[in-house]
N, C-alpha and C. Protein backbone atom coordinates (compact mmCIF):
# COMPACT_ATOMS: atom_id res chain seq x y z
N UNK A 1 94.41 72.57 -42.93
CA UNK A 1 93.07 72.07 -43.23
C UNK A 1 92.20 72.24 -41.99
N UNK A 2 90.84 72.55 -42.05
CA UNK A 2 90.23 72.77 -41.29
C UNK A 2 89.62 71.93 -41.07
N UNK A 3 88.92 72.02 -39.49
CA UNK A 3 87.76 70.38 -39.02
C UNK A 3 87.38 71.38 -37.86
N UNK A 4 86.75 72.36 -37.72
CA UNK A 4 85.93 73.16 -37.04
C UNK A 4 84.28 72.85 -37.92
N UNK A 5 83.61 72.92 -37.00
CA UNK A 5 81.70 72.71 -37.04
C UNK A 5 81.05 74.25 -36.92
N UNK A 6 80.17 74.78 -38.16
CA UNK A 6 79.73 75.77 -37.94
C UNK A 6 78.51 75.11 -38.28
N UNK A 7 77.14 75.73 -37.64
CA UNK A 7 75.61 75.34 -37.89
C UNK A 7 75.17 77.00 -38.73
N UNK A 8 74.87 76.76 -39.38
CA UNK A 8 74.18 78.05 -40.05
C UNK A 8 72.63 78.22 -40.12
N UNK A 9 71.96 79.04 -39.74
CA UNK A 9 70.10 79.23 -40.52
C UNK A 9 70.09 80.43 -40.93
N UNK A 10 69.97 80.15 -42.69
CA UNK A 10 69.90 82.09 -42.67
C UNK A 10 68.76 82.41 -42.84
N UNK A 11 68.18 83.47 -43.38
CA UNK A 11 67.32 83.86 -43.45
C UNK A 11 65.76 83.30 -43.71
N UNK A 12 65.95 82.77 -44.47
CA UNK A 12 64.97 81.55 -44.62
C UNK A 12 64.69 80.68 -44.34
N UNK A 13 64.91 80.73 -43.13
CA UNK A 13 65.09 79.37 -41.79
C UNK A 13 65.79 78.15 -42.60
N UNK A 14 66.59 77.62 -43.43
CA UNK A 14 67.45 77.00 -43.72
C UNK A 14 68.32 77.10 -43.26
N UNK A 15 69.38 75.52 -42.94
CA UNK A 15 70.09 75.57 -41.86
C UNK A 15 71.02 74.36 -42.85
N UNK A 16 72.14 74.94 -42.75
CA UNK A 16 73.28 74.59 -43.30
C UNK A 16 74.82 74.23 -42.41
N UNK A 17 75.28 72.82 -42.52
CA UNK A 17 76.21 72.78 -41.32
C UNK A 17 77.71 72.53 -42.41
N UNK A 18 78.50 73.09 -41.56
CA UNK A 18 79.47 73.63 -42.57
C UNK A 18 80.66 72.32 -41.43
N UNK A 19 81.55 71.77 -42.07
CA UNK A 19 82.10 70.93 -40.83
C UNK A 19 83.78 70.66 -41.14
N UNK A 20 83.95 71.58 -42.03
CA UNK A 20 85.40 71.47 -42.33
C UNK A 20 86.02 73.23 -42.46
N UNK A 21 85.90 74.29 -41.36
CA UNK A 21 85.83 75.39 -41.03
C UNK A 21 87.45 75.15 -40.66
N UNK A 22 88.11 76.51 -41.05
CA UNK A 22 89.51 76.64 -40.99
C UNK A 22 89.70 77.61 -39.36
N UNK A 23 90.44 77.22 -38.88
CA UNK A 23 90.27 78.28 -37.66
C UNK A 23 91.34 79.59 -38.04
N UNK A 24 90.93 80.57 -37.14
CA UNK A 24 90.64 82.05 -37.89
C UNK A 24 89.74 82.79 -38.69
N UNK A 25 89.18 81.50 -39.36
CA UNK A 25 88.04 81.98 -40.04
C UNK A 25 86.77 83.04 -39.71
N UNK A 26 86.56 83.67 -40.18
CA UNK A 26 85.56 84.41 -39.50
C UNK A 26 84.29 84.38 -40.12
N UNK A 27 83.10 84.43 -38.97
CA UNK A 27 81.72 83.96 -39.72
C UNK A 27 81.37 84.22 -40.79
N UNK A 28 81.67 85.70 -40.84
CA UNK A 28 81.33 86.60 -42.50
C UNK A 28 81.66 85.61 -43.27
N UNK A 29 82.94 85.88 -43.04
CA UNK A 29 83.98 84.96 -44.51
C UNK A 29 83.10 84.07 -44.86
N UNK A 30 83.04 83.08 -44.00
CA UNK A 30 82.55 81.31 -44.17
C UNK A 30 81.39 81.75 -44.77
N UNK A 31 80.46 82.82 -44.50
CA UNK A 31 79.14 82.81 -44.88
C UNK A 31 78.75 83.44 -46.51
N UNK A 32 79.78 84.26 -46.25
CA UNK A 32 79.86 84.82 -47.76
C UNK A 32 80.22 83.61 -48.89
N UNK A 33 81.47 82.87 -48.79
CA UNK A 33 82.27 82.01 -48.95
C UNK A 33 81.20 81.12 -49.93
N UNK A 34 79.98 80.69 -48.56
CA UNK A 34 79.43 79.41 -48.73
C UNK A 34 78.09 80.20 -49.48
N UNK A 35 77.70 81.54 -49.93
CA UNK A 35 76.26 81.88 -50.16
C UNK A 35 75.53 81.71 -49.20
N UNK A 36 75.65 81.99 -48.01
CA UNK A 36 74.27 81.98 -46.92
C UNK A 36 73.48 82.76 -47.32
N UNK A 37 72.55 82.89 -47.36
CA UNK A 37 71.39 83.96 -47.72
C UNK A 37 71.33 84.62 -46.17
N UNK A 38 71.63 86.16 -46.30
CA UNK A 38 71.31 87.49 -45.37
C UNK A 38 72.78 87.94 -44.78
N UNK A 39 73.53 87.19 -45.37
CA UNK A 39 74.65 87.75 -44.98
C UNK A 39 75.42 88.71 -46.15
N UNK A 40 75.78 89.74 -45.90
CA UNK A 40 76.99 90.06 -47.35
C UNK A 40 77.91 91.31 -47.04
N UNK A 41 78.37 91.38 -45.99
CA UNK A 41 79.18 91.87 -45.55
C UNK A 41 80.23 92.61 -46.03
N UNK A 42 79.09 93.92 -46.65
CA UNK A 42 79.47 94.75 -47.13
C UNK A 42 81.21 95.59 -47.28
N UNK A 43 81.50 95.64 -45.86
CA UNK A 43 82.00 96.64 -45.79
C UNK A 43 83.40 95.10 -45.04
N UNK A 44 83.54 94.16 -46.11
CA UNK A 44 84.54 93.77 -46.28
C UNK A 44 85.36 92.74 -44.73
N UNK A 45 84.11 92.98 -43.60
CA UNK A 45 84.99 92.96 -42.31
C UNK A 45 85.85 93.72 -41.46
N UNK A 46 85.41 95.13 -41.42
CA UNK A 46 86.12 95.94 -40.99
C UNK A 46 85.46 96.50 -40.04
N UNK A 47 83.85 95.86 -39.62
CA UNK A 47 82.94 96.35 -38.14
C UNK A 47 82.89 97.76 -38.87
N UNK A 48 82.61 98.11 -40.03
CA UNK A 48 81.66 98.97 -40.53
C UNK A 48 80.50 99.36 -41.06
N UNK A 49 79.86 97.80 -40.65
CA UNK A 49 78.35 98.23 -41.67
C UNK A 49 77.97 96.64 -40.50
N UNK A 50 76.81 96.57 -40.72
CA UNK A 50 75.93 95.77 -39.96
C UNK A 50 75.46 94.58 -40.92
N UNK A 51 76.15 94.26 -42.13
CA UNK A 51 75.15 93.67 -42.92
C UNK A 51 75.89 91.98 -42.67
N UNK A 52 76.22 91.58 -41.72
CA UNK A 52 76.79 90.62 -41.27
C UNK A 52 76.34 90.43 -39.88
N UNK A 53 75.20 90.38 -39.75
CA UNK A 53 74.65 90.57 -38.13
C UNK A 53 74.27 89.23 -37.83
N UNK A 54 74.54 88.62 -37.50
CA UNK A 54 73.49 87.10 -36.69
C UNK A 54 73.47 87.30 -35.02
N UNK A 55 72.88 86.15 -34.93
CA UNK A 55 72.40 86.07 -33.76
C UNK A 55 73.18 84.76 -33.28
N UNK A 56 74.10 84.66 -32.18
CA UNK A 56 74.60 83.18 -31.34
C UNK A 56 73.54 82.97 -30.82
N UNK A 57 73.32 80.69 -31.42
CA UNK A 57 72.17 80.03 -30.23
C UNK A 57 73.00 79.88 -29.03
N UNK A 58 72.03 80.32 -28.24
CA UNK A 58 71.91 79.25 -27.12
C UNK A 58 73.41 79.41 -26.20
N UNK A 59 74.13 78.55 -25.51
CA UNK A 59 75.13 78.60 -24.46
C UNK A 59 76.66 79.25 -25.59
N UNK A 60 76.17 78.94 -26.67
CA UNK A 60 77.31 79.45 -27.27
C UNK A 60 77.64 81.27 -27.07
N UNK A 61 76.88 82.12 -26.94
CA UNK A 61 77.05 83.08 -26.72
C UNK A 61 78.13 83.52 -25.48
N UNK A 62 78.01 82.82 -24.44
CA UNK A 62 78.71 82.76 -23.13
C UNK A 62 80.55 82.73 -23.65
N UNK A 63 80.48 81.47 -25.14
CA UNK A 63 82.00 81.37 -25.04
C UNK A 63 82.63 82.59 -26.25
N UNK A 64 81.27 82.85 -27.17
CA UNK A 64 81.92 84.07 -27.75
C UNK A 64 82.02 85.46 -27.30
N UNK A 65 81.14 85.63 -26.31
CA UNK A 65 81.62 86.94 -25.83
C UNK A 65 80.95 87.80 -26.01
N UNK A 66 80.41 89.25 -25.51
CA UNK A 66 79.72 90.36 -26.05
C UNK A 66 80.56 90.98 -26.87
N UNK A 67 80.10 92.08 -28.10
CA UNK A 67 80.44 92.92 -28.77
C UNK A 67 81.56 93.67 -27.93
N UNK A 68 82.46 94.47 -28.58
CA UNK A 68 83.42 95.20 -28.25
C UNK A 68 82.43 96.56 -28.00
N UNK A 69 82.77 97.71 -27.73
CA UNK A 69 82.03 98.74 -27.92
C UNK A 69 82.01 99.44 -29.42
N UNK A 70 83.17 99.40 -30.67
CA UNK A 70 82.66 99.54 -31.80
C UNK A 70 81.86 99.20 -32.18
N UNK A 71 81.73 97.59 -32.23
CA UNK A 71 80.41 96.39 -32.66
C UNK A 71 79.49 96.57 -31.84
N UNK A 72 79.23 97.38 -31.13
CA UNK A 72 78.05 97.37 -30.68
C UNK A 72 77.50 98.73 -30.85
N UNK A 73 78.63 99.97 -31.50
CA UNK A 73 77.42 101.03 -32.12
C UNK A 73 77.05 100.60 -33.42
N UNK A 74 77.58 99.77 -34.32
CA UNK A 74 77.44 99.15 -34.97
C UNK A 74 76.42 98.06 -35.40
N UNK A 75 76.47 97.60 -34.70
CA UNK A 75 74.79 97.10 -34.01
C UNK A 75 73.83 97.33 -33.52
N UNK A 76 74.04 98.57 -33.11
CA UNK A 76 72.71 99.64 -32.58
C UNK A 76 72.48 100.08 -33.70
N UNK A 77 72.66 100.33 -34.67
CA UNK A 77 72.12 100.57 -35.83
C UNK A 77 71.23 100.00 -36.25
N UNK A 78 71.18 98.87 -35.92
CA UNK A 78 69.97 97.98 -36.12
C UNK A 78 69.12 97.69 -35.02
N UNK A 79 69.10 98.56 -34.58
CA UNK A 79 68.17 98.23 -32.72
C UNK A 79 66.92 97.68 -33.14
N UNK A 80 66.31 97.65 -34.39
CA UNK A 80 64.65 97.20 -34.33
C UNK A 80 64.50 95.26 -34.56
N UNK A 81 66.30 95.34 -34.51
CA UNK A 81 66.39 93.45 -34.97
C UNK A 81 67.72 93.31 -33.84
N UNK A 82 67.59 94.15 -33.35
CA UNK A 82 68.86 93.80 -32.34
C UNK A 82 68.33 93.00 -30.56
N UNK A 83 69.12 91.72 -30.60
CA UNK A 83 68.67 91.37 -29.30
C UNK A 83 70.01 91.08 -28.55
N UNK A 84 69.67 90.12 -27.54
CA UNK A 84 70.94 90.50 -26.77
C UNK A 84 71.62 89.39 -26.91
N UNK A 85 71.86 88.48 -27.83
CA UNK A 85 72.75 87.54 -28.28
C UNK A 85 73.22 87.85 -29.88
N UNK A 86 72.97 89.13 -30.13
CA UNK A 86 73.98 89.81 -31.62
C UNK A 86 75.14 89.95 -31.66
N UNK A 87 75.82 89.69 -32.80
CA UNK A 87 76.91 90.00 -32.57
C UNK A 87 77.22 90.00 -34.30
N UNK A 88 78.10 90.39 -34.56
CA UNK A 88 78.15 90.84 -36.21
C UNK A 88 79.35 89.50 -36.07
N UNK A 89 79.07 88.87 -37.65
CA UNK A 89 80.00 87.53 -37.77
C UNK A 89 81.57 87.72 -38.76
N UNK A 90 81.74 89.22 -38.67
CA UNK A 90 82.96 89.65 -39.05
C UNK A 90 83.97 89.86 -37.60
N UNK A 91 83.52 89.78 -37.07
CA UNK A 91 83.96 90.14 -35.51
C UNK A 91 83.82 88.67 -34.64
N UNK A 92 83.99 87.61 -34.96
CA UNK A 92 83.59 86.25 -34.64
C UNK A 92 84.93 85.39 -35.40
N UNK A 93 86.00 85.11 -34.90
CA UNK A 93 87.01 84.15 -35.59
C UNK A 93 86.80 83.10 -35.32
N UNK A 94 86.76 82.07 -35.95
CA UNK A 94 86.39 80.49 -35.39
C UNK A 94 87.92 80.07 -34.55
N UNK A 95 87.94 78.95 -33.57
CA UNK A 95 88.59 78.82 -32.55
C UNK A 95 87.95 77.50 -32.16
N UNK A 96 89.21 76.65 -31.91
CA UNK A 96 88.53 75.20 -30.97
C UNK A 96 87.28 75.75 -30.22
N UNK A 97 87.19 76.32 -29.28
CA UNK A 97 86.44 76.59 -28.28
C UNK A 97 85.35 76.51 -28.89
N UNK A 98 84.73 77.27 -30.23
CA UNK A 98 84.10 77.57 -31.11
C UNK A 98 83.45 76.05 -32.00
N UNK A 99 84.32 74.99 -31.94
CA UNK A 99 83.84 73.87 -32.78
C UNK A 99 82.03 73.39 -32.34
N UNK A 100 81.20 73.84 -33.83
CA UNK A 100 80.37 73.20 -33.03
C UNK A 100 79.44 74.43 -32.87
N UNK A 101 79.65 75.55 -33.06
CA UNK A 101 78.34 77.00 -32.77
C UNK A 101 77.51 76.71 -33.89
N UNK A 102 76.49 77.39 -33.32
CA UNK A 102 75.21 77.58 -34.03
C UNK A 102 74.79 78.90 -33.76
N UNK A 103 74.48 80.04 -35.25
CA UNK A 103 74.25 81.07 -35.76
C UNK A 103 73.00 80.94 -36.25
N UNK A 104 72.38 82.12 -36.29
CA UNK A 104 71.32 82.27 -37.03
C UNK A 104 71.46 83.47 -37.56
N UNK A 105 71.08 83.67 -38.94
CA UNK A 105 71.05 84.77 -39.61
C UNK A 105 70.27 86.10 -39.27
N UNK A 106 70.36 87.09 -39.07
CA UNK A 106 69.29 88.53 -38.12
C UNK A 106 68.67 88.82 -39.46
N UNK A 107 67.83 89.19 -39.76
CA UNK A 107 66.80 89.71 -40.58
C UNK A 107 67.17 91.05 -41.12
N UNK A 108 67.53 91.23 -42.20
CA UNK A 108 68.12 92.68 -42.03
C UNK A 108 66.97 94.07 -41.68
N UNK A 109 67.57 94.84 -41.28
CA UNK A 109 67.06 96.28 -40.95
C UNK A 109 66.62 97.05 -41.94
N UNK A 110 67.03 96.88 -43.19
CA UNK A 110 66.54 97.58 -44.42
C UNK A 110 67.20 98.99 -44.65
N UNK A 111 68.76 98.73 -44.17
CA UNK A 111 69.43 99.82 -44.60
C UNK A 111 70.81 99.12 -45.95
């Protein structure tokens, strides 16, 4: 059973806190899972498509880490919504460390 804290805002600046998150979980999942609006992660979690892009708030970025270099040509795909706290939420496993992040949904690119 899970008791991990995820904060969600997707697209529509609605913000949804999710507080019983399984660890391993990965953002996609949870987001698909739960209907977030802007997420749908096409390509299953396999860091092949961008359509799972958010953005980490704030100090949380520090404990998840930058993109690998796949996820980040992967994310250059979207350079016109890409900033420097992106990170695609298929590539994001929840983890104690993790209890408690706050995501925001990226706007998609229109591919």
């Amino acid at each position: 059973m899970g008791n991990l804290k995820v904060t969600y805002t997707d697209v529509k600046g609605e913000t949804r806190i999710f507080d019983d998150v399984e660890e391993g979980t990965s953002l996609m999942e949870l987001a698909k899972r739960q209907g977030v609006e802007g997420i749908f992660g096409d390509c299953g979690g396999g860091c092949a498509c961008a359509t799972c892009h958010v953005y980490v708030d704030g100090d949380w970025f520090e404990k998840v880490g930058p993109p690998d270099d796949i996820e980040f040509a992967m994310l250059d795909m979207v350079a016109d919504v890409m900033k420097d706290n992106s990170r695609l939420g298929c590539q994001i496993k929840m983890k104690p460390e993790l209890d408690g992040i706050a995501i925001t949904v990226a706007p998609s690119s229109g591919f």
